[in-house]
Protein backbone atom coordinates (compact mmCIF):
# COMPACT_ATOMS: atom_id res chain seq x y z
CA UNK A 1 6.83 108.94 72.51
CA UNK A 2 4.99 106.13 70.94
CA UNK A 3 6.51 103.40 68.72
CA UNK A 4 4.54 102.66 65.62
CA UNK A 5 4.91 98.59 64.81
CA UNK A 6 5.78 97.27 61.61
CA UNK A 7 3.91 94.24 59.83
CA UNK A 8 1.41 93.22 58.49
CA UNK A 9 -1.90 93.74 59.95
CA UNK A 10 -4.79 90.68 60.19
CA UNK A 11 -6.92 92.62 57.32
CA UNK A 12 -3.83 93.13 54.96
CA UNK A 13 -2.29 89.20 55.51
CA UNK A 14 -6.29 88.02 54.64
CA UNK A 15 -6.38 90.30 51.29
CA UNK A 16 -2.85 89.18 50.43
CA UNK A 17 -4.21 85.43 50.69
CA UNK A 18 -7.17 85.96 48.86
CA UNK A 19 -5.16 87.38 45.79
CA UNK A 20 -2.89 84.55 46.25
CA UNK A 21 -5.92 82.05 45.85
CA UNK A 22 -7.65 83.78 43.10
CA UNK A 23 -4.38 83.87 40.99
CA UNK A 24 -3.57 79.78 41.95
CA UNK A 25 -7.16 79.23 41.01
CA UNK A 26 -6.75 81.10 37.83
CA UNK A 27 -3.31 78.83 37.25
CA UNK A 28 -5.64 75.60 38.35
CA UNK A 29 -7.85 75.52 35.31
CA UNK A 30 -5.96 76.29 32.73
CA UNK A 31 -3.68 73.71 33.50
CA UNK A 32 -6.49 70.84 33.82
CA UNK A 33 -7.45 71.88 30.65
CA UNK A 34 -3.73 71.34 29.28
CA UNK A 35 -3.44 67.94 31.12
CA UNK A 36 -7.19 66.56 29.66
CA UNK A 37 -5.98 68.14 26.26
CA UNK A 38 -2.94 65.85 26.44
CA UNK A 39 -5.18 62.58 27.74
CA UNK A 40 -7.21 63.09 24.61
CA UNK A 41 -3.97 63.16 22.21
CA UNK A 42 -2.20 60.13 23.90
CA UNK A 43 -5.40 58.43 23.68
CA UNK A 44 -6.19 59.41 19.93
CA UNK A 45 -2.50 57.93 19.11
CA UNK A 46 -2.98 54.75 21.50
CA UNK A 47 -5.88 54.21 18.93
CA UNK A 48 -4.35 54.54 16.16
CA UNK A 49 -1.28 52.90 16.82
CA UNK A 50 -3.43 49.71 17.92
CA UNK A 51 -5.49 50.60 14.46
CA UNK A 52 -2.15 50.15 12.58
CA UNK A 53 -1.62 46.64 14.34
CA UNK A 54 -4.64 45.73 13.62
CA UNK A 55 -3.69 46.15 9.79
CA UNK A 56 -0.48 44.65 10.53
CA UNK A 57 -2.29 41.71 11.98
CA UNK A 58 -4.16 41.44 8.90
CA UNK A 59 -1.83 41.43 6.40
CA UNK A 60 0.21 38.58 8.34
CA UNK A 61 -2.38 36.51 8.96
CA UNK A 62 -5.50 36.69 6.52
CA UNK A 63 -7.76 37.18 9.66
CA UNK A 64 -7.89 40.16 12.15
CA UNK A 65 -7.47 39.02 15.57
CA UNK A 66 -10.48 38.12 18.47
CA UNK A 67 -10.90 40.55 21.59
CA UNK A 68 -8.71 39.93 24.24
CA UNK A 69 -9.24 37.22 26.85
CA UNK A 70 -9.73 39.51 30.07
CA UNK A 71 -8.64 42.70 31.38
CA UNK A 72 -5.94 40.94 32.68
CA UNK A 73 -4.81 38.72 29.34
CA UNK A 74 -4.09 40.45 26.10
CA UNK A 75 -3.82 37.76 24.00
CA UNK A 76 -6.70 36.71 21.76
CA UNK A 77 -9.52 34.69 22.90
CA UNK A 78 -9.74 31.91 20.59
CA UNK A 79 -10.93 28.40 20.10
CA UNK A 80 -9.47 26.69 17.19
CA UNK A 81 -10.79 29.17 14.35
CA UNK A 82 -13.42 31.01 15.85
CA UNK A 83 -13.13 33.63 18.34
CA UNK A 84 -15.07 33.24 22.01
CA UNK A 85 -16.49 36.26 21.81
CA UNK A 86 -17.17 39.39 19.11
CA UNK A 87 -16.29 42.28 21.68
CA UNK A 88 -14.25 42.77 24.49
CA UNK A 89 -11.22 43.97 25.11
CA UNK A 90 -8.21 45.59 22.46
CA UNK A 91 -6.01 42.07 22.24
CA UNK A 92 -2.68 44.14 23.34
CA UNK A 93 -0.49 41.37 23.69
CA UNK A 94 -1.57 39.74 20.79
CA UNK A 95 -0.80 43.01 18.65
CA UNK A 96 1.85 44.54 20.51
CA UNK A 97 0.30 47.39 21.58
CA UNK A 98 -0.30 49.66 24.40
CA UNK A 99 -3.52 48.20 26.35
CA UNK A 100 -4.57 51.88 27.83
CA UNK A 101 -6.08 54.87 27.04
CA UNK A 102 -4.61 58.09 28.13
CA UNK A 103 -6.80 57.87 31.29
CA UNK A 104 -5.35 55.10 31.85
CA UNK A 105 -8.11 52.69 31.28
CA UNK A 106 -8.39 49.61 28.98
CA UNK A 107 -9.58 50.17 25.42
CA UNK A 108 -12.98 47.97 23.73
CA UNK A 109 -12.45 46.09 20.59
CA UNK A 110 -15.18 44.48 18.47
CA UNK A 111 -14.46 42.62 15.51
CA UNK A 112 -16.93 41.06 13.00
CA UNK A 113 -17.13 36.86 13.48
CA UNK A 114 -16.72 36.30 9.89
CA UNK A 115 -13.60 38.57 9.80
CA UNK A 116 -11.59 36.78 12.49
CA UNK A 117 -12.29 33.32 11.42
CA UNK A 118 -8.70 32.00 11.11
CA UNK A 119 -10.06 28.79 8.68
CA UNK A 120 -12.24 30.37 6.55
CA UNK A 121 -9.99 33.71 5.79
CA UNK A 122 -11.69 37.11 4.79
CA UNK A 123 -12.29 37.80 1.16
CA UNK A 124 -13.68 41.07 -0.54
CA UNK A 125 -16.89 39.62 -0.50
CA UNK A 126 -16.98 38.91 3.38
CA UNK A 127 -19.94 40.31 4.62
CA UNK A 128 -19.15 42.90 7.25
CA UNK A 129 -21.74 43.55 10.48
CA UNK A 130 -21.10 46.41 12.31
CA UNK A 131 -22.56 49.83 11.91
CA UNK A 132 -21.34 53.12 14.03
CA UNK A 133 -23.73 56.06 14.50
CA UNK A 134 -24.15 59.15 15.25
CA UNK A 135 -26.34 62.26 16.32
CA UNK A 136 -27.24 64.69 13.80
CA UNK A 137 -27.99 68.01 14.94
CA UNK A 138 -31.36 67.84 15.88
CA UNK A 139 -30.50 65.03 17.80
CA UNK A 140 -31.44 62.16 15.67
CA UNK A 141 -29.15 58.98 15.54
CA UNK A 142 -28.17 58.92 12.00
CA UNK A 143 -25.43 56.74 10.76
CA UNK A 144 -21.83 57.77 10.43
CA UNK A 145 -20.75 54.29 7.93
CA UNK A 146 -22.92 52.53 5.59
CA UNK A 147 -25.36 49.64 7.21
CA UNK A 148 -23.15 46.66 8.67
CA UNK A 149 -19.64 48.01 6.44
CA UNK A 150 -17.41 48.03 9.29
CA UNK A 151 -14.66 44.98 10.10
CA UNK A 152 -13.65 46.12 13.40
CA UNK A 153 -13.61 49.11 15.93
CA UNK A 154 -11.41 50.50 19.29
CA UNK A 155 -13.22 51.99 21.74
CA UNK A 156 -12.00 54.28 24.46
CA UNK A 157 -14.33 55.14 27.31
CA UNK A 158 -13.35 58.78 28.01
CA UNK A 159 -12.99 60.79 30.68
CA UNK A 160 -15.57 59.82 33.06
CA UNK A 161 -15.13 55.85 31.82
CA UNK A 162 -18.23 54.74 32.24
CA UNK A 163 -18.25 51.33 32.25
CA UNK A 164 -14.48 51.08 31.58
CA UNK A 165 -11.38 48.99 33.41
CA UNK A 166 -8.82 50.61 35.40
CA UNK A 167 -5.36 49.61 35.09
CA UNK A 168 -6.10 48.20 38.43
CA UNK A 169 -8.37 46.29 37.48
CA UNK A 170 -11.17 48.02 38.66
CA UNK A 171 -14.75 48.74 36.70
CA UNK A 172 -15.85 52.23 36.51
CA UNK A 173 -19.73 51.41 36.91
CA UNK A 174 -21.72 54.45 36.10
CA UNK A 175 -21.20 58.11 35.67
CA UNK A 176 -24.64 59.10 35.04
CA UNK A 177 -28.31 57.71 34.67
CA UNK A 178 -28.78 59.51 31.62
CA UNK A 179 -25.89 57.97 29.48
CA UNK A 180 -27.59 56.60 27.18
CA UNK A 181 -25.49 56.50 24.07
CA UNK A 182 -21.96 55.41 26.44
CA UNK A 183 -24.33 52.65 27.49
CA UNK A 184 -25.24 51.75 24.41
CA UNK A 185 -21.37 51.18 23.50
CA UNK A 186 -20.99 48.67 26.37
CA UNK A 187 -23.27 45.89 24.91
CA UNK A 188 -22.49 42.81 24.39
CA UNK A 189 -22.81 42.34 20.33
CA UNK A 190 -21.29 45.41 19.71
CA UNK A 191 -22.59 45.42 16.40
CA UNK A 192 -23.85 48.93 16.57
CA UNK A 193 -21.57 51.63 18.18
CA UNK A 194 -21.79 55.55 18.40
CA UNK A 195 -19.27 58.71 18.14
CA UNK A 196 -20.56 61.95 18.41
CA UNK A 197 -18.89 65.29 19.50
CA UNK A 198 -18.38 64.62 23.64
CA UNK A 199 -20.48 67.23 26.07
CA UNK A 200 -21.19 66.39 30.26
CA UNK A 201 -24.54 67.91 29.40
CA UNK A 202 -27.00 64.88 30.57
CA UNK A 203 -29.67 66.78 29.12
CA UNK A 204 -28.70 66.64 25.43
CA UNK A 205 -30.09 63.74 23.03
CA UNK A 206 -28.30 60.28 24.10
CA UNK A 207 -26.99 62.27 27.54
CA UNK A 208 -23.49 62.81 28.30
CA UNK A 209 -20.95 61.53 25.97
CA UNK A 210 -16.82 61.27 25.77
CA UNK A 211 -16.15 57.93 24.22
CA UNK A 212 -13.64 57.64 21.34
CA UNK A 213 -14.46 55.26 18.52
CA UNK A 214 -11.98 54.60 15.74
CA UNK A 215 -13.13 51.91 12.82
CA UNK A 216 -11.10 49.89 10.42
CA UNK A 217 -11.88 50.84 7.03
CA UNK A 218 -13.00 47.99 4.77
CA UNK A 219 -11.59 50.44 1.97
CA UNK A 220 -8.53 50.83 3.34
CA UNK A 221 -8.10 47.28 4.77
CA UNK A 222 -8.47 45.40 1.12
CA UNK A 223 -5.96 48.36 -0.53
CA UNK A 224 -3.43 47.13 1.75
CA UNK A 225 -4.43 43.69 1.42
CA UNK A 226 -4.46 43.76 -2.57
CA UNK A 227 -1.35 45.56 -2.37
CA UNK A 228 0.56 43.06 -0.40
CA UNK A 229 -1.09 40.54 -2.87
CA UNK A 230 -3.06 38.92 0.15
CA UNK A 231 -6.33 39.25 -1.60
CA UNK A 232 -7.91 38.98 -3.88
């Protein structure tokens, strides 16, 4: 009389495992998805929270403030009544703010010279010098503001962060040749800047793109400026 044994057999444990990965796997990208979803909205409020301070700033002072000194000091790099430098780092000890993005990365601040000049304050007639861009659907950089109408802009470096700061400290260098429109939000005057809808396809006009920009609005700044009877 034979005794048949009971258990699973090699073949059966394998296709058990298999549905087991397939169904984690299935689980796995959904839930990156939900956890990039959620970098993107912490990062949209950092922005705008620091874009509120900025305001804030504004109205207390007359001038908005200068980037920040380095990744490592948040307060405002300033010589008497002229900033250092025009772009750099969000100042996030100077405005009380959060100094990362929801990847956990430093956020870029540019601010026009005129409009941070402490002695001679900001009027309604202060000429403004920065101009952000876009790509229109043929792929053509077109502008997104009027020509040199912006005061100031936050920029978050995205997901990949090219060219960004850790909170360690640490420079993301590249995350592509072909990044042509992220690189062109790292220079140094950061008078010209560029949002457009974010894609990892290297091949479209300007290459891959995730950066955030977020721009004070003249329009807005001198309501709340007249309205606090700081200007005119």
């Amino acid at each position: 009389m034979t005794h048949r044994q009971s258990g699973f057999t090699l073949v059966e444990i394998a296709i058990v495992l298999l549905i087991v990965g397939l169904m984690i796997g299935g689980m796995l990208a959904p839930l990156s998805s939900q956890m990039e979803q959620r970098r993107v909205t912490d990062t949209k409020r950092a922005m705008e929270e620091a874009r509120e301070a900025l305001y804030g700033f504004a109205l207390r002072n007359g001038y908005l403030p200068c980037p920040a000194i380095s990744s490592t000091n948040g307060l405002e790099d300033r010589t008497g009544n002229a900033c250092n430098k025009r772009y750099g780092f969000l100042p996030w000890a100077t405005l009380g703010v959060s100094r990362l993005d929801g990847w956990d990365r430093l956020m870029g601040y540019s601010v026009t010279p005129a409009f941070g000049d402490s002695y001679n304050l900001f009027t309604l007639r202060t000429p403004r010098d920065i101009t952000i861009g876009t790509r229109s659907a043929n792929g053509q950089l077109v502008r997104a503001s009027a020509i040199s109408d912006i005061p100031a802009v936050i920029v978050s470096f995205g997901h990949n962060g090219y060219g960004a700061t850790s909170d360690q400290d640490t420079v993301i260098i590249d995350a592509g040749a072909g990044n042509v429109d992220e690189k062109n939000n790292l220079q140094a005057t950061g008078t010209t800047l560029i949002m457009r809808d974010a894609t990892e396809d290297a091949h479209t006009p300007g290459g891959a793109f995730d950066d955030m920009v977020l721009w004070i609005s003249p329009n807005i700044l001198y309501n709340r400026m007249v309205a606090a009877q700081r200007l005119p």
